[in-house]
C-alpha atoms as a PDB file:
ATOM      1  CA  UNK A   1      36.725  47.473 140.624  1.00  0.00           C
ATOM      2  CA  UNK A   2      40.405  48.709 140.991  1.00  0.00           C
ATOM      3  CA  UNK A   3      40.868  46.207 144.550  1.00  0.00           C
ATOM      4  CA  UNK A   4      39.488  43.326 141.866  1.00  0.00           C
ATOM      5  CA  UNK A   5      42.197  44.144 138.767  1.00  0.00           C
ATOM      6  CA  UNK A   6      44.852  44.228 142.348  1.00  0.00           C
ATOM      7  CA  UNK A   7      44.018  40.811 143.536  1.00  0.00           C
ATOM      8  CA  UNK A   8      43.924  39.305 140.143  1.00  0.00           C
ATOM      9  CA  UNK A   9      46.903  40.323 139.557  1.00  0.00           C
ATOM     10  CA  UNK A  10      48.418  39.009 142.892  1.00  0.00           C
ATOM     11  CA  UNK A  11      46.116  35.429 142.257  1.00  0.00           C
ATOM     12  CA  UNK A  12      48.163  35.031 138.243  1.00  0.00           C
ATOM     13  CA  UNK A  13      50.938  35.760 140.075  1.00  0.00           C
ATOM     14  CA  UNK A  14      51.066  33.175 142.932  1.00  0.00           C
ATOM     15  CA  UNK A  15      49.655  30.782 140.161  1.00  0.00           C
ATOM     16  CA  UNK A  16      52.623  31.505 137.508  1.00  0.00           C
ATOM     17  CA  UNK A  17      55.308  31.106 140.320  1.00  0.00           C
ATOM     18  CA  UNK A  18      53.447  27.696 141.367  1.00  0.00           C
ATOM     19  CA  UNK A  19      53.971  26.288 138.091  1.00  0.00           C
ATOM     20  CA  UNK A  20      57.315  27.468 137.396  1.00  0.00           C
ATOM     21  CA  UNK A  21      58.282  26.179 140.539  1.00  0.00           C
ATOM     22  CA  UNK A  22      56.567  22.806 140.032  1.00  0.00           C
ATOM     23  CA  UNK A  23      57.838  22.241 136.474  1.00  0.00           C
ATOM     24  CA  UNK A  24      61.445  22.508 137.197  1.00  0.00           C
ATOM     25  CA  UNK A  25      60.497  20.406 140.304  1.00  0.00           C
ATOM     26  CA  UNK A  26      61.505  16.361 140.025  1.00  0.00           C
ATOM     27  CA  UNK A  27      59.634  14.033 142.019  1.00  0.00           C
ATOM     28  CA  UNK A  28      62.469  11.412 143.747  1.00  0.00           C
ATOM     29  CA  UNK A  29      61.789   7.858 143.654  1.00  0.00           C
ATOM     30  CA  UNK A  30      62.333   5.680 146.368  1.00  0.00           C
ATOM     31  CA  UNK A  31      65.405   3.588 146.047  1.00  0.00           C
ATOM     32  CA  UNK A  32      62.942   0.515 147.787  1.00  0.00           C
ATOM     33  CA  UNK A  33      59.816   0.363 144.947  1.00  0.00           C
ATOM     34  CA  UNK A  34      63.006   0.378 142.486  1.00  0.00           C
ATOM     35  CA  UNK A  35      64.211  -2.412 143.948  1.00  0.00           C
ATOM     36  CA  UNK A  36      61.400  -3.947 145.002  1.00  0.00           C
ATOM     37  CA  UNK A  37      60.057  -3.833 141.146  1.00  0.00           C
ATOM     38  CA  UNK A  38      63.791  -5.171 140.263  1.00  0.00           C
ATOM     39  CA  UNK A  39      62.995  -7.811 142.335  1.00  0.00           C
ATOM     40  CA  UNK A  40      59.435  -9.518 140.551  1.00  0.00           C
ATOM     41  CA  UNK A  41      61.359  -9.407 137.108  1.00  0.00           C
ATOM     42  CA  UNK A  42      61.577 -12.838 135.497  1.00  0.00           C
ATOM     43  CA  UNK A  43      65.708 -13.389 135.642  1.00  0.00           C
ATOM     44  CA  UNK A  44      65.414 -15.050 132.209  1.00  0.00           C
ATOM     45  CA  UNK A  45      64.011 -12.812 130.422  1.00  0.00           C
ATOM     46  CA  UNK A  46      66.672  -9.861 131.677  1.00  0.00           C
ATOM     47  CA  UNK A  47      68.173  -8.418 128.515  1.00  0.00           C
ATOM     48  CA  UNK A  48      71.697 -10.706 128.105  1.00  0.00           C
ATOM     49  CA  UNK A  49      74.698  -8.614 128.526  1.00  0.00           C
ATOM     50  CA  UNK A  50      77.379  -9.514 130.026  1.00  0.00           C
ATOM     51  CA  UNK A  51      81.464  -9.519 129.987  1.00  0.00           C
ATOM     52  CA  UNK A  52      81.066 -12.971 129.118  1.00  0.00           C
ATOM     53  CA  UNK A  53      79.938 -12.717 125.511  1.00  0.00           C
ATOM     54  CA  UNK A  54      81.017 -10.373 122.853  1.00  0.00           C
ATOM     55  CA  UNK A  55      80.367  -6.764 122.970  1.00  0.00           C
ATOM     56  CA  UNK A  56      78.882  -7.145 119.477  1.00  0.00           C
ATOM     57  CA  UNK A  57      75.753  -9.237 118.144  1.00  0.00           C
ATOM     58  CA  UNK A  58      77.405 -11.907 116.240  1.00  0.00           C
ATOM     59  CA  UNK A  59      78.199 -15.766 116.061  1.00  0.00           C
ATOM     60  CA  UNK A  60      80.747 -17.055 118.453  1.00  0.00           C
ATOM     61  CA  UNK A  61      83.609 -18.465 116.979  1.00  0.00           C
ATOM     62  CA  UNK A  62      85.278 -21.830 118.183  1.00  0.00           C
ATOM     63  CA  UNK A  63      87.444 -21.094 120.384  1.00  0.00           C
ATOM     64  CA  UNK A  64      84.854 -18.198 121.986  1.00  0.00           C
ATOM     65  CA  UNK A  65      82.641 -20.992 122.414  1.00  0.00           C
ATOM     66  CA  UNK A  66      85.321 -23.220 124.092  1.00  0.00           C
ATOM     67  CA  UNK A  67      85.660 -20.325 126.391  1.00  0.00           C
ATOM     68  CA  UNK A  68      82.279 -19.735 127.248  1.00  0.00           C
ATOM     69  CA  UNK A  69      81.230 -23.321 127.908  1.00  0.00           C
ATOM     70  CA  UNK A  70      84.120 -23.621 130.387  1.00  0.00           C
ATOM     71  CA  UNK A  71      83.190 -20.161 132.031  1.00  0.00           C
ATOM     72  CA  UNK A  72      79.305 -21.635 131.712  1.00  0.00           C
ATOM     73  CA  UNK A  73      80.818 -24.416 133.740  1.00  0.00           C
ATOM     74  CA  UNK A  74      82.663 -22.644 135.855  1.00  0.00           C
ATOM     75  CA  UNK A  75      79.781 -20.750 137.204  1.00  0.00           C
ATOM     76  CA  UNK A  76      77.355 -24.221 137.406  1.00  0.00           C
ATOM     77  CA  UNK A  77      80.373 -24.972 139.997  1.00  0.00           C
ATOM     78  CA  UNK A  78      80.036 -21.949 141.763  1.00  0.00           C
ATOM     79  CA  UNK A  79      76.424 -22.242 142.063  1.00  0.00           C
ATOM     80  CA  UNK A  80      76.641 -25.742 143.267  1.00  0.00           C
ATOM     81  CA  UNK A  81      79.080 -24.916 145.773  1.00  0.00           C
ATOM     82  CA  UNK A  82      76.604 -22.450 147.235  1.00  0.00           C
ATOM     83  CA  UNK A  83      74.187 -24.637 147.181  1.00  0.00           C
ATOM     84  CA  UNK A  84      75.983 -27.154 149.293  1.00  0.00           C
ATOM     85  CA  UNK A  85      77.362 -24.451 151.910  1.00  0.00           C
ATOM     86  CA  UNK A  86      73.370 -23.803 152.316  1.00  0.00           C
ATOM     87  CA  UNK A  87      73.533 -20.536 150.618  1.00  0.00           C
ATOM     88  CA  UNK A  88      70.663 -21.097 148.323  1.00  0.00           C
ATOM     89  CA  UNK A  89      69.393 -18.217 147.812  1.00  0.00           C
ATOM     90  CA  UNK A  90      73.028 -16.750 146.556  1.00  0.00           C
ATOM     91  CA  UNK A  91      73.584 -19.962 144.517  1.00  0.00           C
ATOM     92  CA  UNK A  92      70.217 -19.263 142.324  1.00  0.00           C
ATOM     93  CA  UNK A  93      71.160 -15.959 140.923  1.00  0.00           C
ATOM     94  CA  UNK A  94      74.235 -17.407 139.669  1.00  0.00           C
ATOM     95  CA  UNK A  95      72.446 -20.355 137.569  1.00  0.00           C
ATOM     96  CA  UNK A  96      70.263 -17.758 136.106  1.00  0.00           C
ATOM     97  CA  UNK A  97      73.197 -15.956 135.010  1.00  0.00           C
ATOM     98  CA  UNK A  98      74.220 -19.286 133.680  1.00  0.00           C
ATOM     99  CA  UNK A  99      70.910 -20.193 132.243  1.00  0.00           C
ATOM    100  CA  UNK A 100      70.942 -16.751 130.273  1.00  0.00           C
ATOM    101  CA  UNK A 101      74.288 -17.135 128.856  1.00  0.00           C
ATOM    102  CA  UNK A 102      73.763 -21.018 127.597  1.00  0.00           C
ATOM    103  CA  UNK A 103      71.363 -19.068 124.908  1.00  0.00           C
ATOM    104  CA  UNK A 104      74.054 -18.455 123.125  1.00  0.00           C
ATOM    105  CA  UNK A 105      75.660 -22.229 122.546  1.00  0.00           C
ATOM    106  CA  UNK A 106      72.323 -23.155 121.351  1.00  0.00           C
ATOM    107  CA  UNK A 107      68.933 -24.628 121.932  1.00  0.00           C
ATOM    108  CA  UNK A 108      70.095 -27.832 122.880  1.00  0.00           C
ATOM    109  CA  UNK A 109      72.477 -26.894 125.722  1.00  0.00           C
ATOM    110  CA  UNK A 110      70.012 -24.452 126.659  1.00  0.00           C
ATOM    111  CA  UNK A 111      67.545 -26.968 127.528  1.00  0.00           C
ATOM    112  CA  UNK A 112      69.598 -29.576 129.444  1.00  0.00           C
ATOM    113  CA  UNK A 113      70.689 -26.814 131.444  1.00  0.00           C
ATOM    114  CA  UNK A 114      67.371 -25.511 132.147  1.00  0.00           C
ATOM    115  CA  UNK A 115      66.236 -29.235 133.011  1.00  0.00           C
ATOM    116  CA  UNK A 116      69.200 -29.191 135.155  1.00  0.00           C
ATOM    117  CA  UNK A 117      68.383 -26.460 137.552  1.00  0.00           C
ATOM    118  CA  UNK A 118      64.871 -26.877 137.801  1.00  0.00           C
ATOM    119  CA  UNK A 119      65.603 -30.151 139.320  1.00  0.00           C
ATOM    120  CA  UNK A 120      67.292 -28.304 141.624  1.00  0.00           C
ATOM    121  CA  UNK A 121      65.214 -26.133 142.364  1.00  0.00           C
ATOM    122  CA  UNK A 122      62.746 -28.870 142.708  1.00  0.00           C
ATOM    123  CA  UNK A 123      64.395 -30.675 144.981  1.00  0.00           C
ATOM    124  CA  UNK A 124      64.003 -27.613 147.472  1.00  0.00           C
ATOM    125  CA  UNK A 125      60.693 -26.689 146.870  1.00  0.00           C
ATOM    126  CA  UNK A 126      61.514 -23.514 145.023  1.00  0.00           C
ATOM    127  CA  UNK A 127      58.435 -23.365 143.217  1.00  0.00           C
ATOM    128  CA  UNK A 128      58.372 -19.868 141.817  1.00  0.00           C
ATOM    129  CA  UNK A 129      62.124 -21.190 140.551  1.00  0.00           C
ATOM    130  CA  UNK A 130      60.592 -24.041 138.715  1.00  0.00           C
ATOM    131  CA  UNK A 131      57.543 -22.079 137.265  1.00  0.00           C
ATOM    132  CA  UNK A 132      60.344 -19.590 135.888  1.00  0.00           C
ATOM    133  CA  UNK A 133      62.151 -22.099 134.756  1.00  0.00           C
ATOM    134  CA  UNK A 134      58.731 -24.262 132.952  1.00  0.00           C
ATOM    135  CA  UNK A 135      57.962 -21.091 130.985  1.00  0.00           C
ATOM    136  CA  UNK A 136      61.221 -20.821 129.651  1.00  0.00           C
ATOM    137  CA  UNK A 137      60.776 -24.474 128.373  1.00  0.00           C
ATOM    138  CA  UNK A 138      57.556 -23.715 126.892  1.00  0.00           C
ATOM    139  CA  UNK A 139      58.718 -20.762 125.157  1.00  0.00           C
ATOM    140  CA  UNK A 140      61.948 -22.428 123.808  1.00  0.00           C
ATOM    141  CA  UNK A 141      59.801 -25.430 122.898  1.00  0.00           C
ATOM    142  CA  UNK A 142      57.387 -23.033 120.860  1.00  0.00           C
ATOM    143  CA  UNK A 143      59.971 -20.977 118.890  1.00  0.00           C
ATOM    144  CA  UNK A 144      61.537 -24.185 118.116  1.00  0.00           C
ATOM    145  CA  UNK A 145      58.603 -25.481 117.161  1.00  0.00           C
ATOM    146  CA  UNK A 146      57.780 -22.751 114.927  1.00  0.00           C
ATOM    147  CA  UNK A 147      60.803 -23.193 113.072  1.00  0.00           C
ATOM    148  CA  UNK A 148      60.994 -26.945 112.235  1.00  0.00           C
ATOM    149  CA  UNK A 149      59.398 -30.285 113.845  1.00  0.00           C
ATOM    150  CA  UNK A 150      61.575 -31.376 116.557  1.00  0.00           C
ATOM    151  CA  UNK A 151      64.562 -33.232 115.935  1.00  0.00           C
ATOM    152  CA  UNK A 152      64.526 -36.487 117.931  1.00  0.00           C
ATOM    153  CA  UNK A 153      67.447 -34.967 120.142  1.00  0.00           C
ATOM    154  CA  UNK A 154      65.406 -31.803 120.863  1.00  0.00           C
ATOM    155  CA  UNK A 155      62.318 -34.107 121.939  1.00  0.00           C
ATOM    156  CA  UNK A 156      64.709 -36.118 124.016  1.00  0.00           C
ATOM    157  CA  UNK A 157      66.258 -33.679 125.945  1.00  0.00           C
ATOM    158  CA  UNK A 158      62.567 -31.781 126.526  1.00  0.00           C
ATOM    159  CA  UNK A 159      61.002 -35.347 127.877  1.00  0.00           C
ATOM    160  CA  UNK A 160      64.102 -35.220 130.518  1.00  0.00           C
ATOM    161  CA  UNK A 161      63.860 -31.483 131.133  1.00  0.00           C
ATOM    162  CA  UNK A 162      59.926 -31.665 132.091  1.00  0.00           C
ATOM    163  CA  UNK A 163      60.650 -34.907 133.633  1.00  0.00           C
ATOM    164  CA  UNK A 164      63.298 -33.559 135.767  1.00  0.00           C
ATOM    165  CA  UNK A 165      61.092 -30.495 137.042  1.00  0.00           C
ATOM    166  CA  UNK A 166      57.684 -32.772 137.251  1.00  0.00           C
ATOM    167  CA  UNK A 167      55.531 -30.815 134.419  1.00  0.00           C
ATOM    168  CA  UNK A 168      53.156 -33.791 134.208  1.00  0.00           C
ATOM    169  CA  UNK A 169      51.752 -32.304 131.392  1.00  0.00           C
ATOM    170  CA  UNK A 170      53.842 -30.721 129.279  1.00  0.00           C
ATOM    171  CA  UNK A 171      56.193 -34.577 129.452  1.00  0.00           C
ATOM    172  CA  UNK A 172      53.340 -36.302 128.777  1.00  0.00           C
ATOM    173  CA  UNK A 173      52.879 -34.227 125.468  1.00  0.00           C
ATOM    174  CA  UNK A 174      56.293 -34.203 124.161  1.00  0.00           C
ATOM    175  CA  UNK A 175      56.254 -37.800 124.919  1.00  0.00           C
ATOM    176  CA  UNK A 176      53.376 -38.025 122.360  1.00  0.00           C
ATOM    177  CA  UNK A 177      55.275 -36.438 120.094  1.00  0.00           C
ATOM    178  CA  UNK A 178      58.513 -38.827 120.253  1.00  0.00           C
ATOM    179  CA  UNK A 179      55.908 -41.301 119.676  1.00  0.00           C
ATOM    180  CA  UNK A 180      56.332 -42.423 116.088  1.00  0.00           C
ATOM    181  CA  UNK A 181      60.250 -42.083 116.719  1.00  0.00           C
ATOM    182  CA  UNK A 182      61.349 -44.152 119.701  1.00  0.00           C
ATOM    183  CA  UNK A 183      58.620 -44.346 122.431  1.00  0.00           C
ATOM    184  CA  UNK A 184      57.044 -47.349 122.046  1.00  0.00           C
ATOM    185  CA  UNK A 185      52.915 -47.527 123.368  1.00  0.00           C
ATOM    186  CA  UNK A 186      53.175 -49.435 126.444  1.00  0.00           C
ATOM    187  CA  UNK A 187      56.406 -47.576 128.079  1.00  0.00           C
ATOM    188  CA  UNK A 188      54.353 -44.390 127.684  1.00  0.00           C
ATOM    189  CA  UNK A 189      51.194 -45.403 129.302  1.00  0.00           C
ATOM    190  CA  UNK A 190      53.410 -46.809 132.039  1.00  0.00           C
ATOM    191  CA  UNK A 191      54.807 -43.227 132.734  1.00  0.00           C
ATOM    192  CA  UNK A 192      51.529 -41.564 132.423  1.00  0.00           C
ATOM    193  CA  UNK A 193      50.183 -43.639 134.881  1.00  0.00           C
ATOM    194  CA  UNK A 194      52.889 -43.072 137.441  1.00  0.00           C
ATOM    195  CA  UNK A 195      52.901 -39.319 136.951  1.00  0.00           C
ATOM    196  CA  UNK A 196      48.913 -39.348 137.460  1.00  0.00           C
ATOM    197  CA  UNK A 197      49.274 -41.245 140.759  1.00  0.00           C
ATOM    198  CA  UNK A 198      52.263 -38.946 141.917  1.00  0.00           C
ATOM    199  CA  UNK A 199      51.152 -36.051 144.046  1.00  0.00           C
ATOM    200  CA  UNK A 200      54.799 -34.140 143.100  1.00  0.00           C
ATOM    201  CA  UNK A 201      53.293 -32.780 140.006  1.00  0.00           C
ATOM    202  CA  UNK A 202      52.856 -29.455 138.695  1.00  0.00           C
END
């Protein structure tokens, strides 16, 4: 009975130090799953902050917004530059950080911009670049959407956008939409039929 009580005691022992030891204990994590996990996040929908814009939430004023579209421009530069030294994979990064920052000058800009580098990326067969890019459209197109019908210069500069990234779909549907504005019947059945014939769709 009395070796029992002993090696109880010994057994709470062992099993008190174990979880002191454990709790006070931190578990590392590997520097390459944190990157790696960095690396699968969609670059437009990082949280926007950067030296760029103001440090607080508010409307830019003119001149700020002078400032930023030449900075925004500035950095398309940079990222064509890149592009043409063959560096495409550094030039990318940069037109996201572009693409994140045109929020801010309004939908409008927003979208000629995004039309802009998805042709880009496009061009090169960057297809997980253009399928960032679409949803960003799509979502942009919906919250606009949600707010007002499109304005015939939102519609506009969608049609190009989708056109200029080959979203059959989604060109043929804001297309439909212009319809009653601008697009007369025969010009759009004329585009749908070269889209459906064109095997550089998505």
């Amino acid at each position: 009975m009395g070796d029992r009580i002993y090696f109880s005691r010994i057994l709470n022992s062992v099993i008190a130090f174990a979880i002191i030891f454990l709790a006070g204990t931190t578990i590392p994590i590997s520097p390459t799953i944190a990157q790696n996990e960095d690396e699968f996040l969609d670059p437009l929908e990082q949280p926007i902050q950067d030296p760029l814009l103001p440090t607080a939430k508010r409307s830019l004023s003119p001149r700020e917004r002078l400032q930023l579209i030449e900075a925004l421009d500035n950095l398309n530069a940079e990222a064509q530059a890149q592009l043409q030294a063959g560096n495409v994979d550094a030039a990318f990064p940069i037109w996201y950080r572009e693409l994140r920052l045109r929020r801010s000058l309004g939908r409008l800009e927003e979208i000629n911009a995004l039309g802009r580098v998805g042709q880009f990326a496009w061009e090169r067969t960057r297809r997980e670049d253009v399928q960032i890019i679409l949803k960003r459209l799509n979502v942009v197109q919906q919250e606009a959407e949600l707010e007002a019908p499109l304005t015939p210069e939102l519609l506009q500069a969608f049609a190009t956008a989708y056109e200029q990234i080959h979203s059959i779909n989604d060109s043929i549907n804001i297309q439909q939409k212009s319809l009653p504005m601008r697009v007369k019947p025969e010009i759009l059945v004329k585009k749908m039929r070269v889209y459906k014939n064109s095997d550089n769709c998505i």
